[in-house]
C-alpha atoms as a PDB file:
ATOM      1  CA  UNK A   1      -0.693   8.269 -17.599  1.00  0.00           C
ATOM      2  CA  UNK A   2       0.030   7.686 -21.282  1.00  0.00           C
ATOM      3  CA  UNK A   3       1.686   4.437 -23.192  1.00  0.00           C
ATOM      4  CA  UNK A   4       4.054   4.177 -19.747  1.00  0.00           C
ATOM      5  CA  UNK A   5       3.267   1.553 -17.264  1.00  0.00           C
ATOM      6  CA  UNK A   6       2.400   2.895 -13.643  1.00  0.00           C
ATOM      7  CA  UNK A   7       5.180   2.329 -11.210  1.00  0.00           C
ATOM      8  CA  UNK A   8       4.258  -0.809  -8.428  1.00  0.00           C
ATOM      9  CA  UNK A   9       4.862   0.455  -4.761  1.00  0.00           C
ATOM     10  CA  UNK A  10       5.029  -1.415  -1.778  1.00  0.00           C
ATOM     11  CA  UNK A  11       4.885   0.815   1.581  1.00  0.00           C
ATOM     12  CA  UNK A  12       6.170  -1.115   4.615  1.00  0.00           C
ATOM     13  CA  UNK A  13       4.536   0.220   8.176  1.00  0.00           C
ATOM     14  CA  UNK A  14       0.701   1.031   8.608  1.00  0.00           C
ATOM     15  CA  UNK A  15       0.646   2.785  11.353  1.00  0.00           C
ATOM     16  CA  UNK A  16      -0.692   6.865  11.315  1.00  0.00           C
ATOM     17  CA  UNK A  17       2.244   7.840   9.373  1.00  0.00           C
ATOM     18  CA  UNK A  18       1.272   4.722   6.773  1.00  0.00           C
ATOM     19  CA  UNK A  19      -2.380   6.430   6.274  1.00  0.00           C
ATOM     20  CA  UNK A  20      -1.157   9.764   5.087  1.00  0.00           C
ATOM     21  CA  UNK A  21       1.453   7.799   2.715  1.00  0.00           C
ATOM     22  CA  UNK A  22      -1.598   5.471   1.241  1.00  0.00           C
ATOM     23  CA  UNK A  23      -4.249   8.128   0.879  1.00  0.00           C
ATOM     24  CA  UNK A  24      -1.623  10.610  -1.347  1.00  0.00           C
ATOM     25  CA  UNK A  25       0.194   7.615  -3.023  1.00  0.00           C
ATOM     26  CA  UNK A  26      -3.517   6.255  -3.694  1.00  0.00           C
ATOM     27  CA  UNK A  27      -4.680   9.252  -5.831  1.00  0.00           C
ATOM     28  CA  UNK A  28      -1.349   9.508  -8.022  1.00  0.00           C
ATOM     29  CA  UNK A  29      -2.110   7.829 -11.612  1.00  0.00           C
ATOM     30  CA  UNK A  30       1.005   6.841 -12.231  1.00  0.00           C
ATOM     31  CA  UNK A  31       1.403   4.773  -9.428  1.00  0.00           C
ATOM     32  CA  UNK A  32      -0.197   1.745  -7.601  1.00  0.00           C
ATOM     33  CA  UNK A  33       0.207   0.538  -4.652  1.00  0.00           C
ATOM     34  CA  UNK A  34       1.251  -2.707  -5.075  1.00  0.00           C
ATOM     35  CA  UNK A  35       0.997  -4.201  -1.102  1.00  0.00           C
ATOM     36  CA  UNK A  36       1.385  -2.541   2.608  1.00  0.00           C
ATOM     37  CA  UNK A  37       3.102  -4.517   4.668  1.00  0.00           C
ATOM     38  CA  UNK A  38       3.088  -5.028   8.576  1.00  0.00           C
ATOM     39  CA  UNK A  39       3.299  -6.626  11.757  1.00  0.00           C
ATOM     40  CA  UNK A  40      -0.111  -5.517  12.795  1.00  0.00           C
ATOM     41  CA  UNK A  41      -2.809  -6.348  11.180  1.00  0.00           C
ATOM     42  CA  UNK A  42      -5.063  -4.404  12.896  1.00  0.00           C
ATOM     43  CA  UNK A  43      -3.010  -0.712  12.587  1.00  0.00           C
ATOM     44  CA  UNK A  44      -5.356   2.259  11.157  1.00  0.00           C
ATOM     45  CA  UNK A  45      -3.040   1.982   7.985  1.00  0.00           C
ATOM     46  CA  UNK A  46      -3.507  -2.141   6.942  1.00  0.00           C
ATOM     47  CA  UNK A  47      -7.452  -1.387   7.802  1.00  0.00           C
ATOM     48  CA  UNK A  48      -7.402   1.658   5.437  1.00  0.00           C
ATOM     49  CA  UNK A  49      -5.027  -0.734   2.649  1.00  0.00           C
ATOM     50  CA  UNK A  50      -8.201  -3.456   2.956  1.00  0.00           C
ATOM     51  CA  UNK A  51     -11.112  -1.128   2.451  1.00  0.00           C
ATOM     52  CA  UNK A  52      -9.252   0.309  -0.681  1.00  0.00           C
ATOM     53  CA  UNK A  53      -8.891  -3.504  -1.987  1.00  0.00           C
ATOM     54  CA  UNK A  54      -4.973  -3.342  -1.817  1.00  0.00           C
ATOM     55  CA  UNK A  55      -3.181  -6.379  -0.730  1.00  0.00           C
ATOM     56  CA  UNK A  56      -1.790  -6.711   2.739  1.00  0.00           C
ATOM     57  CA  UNK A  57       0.234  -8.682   4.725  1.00  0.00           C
ATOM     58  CA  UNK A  58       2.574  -9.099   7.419  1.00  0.00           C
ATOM     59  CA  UNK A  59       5.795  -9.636   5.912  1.00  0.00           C
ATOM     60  CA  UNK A  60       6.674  -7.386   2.740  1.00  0.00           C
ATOM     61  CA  UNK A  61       8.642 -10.825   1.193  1.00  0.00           C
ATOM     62  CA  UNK A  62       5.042 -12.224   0.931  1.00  0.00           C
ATOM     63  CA  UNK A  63       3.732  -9.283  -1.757  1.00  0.00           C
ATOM     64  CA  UNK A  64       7.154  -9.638  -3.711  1.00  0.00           C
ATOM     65  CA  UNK A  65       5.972 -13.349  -4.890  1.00  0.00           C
END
């Protein structure tokens, strides 16, 4: 991406649907994923968001701060 800076994303739900979101949104340059946010800590999507170093939590007002 040139001279622009890359758009912050925050995807709410990491459940199956929340993998195929973070894997395509995770290869696009001019975007990062900023925080995935949900109830369950232990969905397939938040374990994917942790081994990828992106920040999790359970509420998404907690990765606006």
């Amino acid at each position: 991406m040139d001279k622009q800076k890359k758009k912050n994303i925050i995807i709410i739900g990491g459940g199956r649907r929340g993998i195929a979101i973070i894997e395509a949104l995770h290869e696009d340059e001019d975007l990062r994923i900023a925080g995935i946010a949900d109830r369950n800590q232990d969905s397939s999507g938040m374990e994917l968001a942790k081994k990828l170093g992106i920040p999790t939590a359970r509420d998404f007002h907690d990765l606006l701060k």
